[in-house]
PDB file of N, CA and C in Angstrom:
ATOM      1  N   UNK A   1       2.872 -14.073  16.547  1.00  0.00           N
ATOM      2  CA  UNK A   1       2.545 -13.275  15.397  1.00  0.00           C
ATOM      3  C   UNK A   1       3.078 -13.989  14.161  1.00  0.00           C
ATOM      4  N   UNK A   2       2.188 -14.105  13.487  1.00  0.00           N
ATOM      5  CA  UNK A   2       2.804 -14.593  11.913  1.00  0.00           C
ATOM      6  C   UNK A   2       2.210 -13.770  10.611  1.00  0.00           C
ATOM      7  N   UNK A   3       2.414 -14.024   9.413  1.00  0.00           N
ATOM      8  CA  UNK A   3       2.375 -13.775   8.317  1.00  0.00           C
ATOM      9  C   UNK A   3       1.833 -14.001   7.415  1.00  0.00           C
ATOM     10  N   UNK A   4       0.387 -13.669   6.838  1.00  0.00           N
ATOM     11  CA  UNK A   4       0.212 -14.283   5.319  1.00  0.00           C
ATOM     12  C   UNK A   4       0.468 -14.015   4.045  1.00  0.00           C
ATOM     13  N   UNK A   5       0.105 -14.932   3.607  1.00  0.00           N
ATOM     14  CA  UNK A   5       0.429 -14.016   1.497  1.00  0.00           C
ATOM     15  C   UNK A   5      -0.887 -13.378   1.696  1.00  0.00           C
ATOM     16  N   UNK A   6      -0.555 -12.105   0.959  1.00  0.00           N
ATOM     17  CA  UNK A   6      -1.972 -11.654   0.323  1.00  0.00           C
ATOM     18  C   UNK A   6      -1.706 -11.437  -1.668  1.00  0.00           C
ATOM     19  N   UNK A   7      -2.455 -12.536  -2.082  1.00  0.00           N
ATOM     20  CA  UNK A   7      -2.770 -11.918  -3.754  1.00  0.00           C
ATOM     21  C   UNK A   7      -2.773 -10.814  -4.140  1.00  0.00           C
ATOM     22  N   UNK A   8      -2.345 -10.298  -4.756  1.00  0.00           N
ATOM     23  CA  UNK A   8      -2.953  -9.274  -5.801  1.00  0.00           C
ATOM     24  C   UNK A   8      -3.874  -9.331  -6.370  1.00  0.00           C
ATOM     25  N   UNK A   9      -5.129  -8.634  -5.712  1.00  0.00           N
ATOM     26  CA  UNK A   9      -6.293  -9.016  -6.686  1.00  0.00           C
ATOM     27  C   UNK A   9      -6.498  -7.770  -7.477  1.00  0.00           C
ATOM     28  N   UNK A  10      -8.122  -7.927  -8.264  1.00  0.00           N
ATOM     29  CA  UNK A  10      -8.409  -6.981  -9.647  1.00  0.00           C
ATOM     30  C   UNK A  10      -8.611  -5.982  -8.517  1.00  0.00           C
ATOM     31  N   UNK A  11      -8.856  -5.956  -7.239  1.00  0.00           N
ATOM     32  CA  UNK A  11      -9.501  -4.522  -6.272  1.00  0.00           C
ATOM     33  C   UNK A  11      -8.108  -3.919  -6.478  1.00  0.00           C
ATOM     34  N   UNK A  12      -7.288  -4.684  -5.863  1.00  0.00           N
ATOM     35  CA  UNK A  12      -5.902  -3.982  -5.259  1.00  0.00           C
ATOM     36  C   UNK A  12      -5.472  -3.204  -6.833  1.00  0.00           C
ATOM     37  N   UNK A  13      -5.606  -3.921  -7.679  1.00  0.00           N
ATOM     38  CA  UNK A  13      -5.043  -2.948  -9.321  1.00  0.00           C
ATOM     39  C   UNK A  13      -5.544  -1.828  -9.686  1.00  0.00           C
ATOM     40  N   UNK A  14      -7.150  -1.996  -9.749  1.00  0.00           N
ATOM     41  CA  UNK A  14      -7.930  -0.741  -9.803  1.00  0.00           C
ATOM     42  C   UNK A  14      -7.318   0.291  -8.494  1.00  0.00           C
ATOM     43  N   UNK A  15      -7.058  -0.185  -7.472  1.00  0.00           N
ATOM     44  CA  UNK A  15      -6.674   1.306  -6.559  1.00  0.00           C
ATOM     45  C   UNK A  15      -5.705   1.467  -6.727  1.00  0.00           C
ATOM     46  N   UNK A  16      -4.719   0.429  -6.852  1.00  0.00           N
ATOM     47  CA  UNK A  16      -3.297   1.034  -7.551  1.00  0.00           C
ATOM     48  C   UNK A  16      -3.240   2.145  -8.279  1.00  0.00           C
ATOM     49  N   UNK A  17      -4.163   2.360  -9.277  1.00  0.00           N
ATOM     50  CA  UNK A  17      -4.247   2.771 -10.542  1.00  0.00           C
ATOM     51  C   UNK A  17      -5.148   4.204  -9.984  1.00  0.00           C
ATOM     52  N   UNK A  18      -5.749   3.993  -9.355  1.00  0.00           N
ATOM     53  CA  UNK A  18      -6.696   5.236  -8.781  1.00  0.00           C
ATOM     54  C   UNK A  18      -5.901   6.320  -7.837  1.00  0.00           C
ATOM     55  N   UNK A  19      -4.563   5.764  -7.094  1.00  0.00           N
ATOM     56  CA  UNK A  19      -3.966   6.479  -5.685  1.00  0.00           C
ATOM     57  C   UNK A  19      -3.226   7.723  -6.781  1.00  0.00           C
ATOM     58  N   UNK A  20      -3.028   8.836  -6.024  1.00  0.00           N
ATOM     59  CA  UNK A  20      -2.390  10.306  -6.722  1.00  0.00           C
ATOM     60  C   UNK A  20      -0.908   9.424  -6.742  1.00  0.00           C
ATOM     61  N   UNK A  21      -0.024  10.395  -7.623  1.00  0.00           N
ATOM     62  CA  UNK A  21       0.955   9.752  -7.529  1.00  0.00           C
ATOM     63  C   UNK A  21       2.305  10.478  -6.647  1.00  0.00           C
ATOM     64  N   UNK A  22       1.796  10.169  -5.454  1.00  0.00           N
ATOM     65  CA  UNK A  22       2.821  10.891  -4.558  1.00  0.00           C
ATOM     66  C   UNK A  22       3.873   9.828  -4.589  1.00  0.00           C
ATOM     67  N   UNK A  23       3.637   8.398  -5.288  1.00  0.00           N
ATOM     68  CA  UNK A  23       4.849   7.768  -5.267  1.00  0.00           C
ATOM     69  C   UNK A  23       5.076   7.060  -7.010  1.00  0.00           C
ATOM     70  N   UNK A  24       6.199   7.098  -7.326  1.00  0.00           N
ATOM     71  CA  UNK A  24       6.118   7.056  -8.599  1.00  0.00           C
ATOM     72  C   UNK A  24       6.773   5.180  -8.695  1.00  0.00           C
ATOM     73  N   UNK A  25       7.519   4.232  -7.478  1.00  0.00           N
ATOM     74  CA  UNK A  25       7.381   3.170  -7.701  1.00  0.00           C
ATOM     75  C   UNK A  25       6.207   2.026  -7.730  1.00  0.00           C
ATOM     76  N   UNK A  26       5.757   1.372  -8.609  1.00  0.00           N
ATOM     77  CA  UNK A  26       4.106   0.472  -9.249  1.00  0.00           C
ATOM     78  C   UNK A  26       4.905  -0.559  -7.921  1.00  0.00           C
ATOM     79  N   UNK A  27       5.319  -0.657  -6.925  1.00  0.00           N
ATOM     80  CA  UNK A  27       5.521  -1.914  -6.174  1.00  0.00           C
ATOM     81  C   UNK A  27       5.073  -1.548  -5.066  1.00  0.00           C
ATOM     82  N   UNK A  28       5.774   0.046  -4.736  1.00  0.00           N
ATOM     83  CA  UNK A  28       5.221   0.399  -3.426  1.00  0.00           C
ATOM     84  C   UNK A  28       3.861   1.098  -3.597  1.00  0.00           C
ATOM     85  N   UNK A  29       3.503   1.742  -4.767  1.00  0.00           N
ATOM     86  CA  UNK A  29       1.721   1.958  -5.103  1.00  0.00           C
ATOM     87  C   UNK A  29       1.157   0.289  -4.694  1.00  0.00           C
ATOM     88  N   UNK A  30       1.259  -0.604  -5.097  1.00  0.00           N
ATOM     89  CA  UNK A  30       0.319  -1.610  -4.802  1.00  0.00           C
ATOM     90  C   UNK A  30       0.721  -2.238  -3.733  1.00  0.00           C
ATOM     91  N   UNK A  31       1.824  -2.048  -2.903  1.00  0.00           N
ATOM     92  CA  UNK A  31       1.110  -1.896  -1.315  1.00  0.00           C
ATOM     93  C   UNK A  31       0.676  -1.179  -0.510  1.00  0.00           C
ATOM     94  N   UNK A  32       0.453   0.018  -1.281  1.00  0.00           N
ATOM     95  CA  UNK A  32      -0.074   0.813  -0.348  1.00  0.00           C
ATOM     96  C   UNK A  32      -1.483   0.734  -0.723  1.00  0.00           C
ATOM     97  N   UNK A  33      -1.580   0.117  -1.946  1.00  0.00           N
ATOM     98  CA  UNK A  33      -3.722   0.108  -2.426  1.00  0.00           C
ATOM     99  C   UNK A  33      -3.793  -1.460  -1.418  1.00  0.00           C
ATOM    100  N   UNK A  34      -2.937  -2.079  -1.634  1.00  0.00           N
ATOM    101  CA  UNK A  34      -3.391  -3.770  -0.552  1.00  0.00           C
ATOM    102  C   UNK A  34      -3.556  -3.197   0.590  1.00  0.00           C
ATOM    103  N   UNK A  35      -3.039  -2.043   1.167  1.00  0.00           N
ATOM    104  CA  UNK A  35      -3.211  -1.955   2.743  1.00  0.00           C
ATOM    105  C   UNK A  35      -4.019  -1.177   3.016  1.00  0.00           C
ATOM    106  N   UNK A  36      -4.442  -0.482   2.127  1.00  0.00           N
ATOM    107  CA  UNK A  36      -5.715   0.471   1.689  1.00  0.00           C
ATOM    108  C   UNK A  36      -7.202  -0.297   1.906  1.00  0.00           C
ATOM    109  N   UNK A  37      -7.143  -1.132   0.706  1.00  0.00           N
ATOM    110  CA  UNK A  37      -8.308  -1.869   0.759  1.00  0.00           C
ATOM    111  C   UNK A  37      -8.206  -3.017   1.443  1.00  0.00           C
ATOM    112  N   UNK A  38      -7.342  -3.605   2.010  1.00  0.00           N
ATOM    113  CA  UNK A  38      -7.320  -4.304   2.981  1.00  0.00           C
ATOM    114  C   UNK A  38      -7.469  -4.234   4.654  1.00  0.00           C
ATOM    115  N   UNK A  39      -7.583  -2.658   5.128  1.00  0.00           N
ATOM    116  CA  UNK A  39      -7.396  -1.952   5.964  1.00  0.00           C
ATOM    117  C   UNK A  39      -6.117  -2.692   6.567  1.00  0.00           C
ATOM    118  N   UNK A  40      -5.128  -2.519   6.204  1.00  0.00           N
ATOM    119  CA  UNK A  40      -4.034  -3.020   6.847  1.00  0.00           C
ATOM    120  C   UNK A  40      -3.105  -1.872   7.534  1.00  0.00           C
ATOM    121  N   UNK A  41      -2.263  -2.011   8.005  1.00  0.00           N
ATOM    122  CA  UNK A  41      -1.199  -0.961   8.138  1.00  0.00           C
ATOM    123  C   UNK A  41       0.095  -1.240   7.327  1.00  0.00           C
ATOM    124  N   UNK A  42       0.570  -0.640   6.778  1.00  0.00           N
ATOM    125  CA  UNK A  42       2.023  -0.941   6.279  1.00  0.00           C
ATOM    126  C   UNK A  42       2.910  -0.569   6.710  1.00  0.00           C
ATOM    127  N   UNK A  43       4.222  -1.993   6.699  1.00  0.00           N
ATOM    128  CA  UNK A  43       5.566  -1.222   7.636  1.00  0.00           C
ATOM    129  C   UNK A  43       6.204  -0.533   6.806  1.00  0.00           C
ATOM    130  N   UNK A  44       7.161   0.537   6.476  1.00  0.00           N
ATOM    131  CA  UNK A  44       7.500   0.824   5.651  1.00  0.00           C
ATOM    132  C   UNK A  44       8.660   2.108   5.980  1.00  0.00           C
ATOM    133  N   UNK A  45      10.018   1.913   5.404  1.00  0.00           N
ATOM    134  CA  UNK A  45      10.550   3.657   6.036  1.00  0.00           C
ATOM    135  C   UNK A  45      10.642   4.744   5.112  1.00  0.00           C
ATOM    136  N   UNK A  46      10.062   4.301   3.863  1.00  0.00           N
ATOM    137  CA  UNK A  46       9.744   5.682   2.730  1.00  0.00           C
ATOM    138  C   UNK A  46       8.893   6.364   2.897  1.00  0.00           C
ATOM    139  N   UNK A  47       9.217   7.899   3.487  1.00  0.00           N
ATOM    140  CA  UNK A  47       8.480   8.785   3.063  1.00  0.00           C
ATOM    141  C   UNK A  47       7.521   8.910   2.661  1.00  0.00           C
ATOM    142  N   UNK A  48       7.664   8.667   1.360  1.00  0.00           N
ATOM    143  CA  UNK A  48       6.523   8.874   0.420  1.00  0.00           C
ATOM    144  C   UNK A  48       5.294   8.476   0.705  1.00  0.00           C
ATOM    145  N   UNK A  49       5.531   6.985   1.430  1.00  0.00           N
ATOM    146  CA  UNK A  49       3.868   6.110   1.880  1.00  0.00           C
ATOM    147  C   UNK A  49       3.771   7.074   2.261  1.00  0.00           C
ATOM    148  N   UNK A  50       3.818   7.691   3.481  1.00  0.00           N
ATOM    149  CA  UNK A  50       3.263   8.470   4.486  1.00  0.00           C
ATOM    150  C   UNK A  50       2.391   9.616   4.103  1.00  0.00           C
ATOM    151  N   UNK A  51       2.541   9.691   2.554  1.00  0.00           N
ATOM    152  CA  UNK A  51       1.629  10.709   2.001  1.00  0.00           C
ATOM    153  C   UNK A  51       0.395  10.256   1.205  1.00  0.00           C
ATOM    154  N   UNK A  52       0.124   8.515   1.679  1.00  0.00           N
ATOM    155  CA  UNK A  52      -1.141   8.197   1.086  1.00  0.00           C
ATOM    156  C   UNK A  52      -1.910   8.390   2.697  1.00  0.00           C
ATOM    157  N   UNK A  53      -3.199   7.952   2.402  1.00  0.00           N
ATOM    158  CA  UNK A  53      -4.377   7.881   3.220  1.00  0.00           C
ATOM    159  C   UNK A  53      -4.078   6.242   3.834  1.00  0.00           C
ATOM    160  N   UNK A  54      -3.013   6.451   4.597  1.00  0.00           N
ATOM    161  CA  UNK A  54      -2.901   4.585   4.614  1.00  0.00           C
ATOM    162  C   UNK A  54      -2.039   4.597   6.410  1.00  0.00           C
ATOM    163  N   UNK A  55      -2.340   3.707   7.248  1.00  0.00           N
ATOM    164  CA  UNK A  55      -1.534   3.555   8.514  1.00  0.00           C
ATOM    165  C   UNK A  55      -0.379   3.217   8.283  1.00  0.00           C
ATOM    166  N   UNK A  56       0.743   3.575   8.360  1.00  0.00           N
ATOM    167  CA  UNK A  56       2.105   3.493   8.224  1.00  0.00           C
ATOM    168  C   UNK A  56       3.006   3.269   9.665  1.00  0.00           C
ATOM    169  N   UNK A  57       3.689   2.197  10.015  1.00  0.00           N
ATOM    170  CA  UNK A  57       4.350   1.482  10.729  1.00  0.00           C
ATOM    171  C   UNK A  57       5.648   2.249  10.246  1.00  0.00           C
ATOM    172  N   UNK A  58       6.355   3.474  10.940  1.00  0.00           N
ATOM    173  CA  UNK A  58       7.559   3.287  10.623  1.00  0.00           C
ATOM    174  C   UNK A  58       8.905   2.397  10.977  1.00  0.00           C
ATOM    175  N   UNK A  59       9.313   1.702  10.014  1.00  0.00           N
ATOM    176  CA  UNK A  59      10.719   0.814  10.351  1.00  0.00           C
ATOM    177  C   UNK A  59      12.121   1.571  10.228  1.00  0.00           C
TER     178      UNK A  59
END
């Protein structure tokens, strides 16, 4: 198993910008729009993800 970069692209900003704001940090909003529109899952142990529309890996 390994790892890539993923960019920040103009998609991932626009959904940034579109998600409710059940989370009020702009770092963890734009991974949760990259894993959104990326169909990814995110690892993550905040709460808060867990209240987007997104697969959440708890760590």
């Amino acid at each position: 198993m390994g790892f890539r970069e993923l960019p920040v692209t103009h998609a991932h900003a626009i959904a940034a910008g579109r998600l409710p704001p059940h989370h009020r940090d702009p770092f963890d909003r734009m991974l949760v729009a990259q894993a959104i529109t990326e169909n990814l899952t995110l690892a993550s142990r905040d709460a808060s993800v867990a209240l987007y529309d997104v697969d959440v890996l708890k760590v």
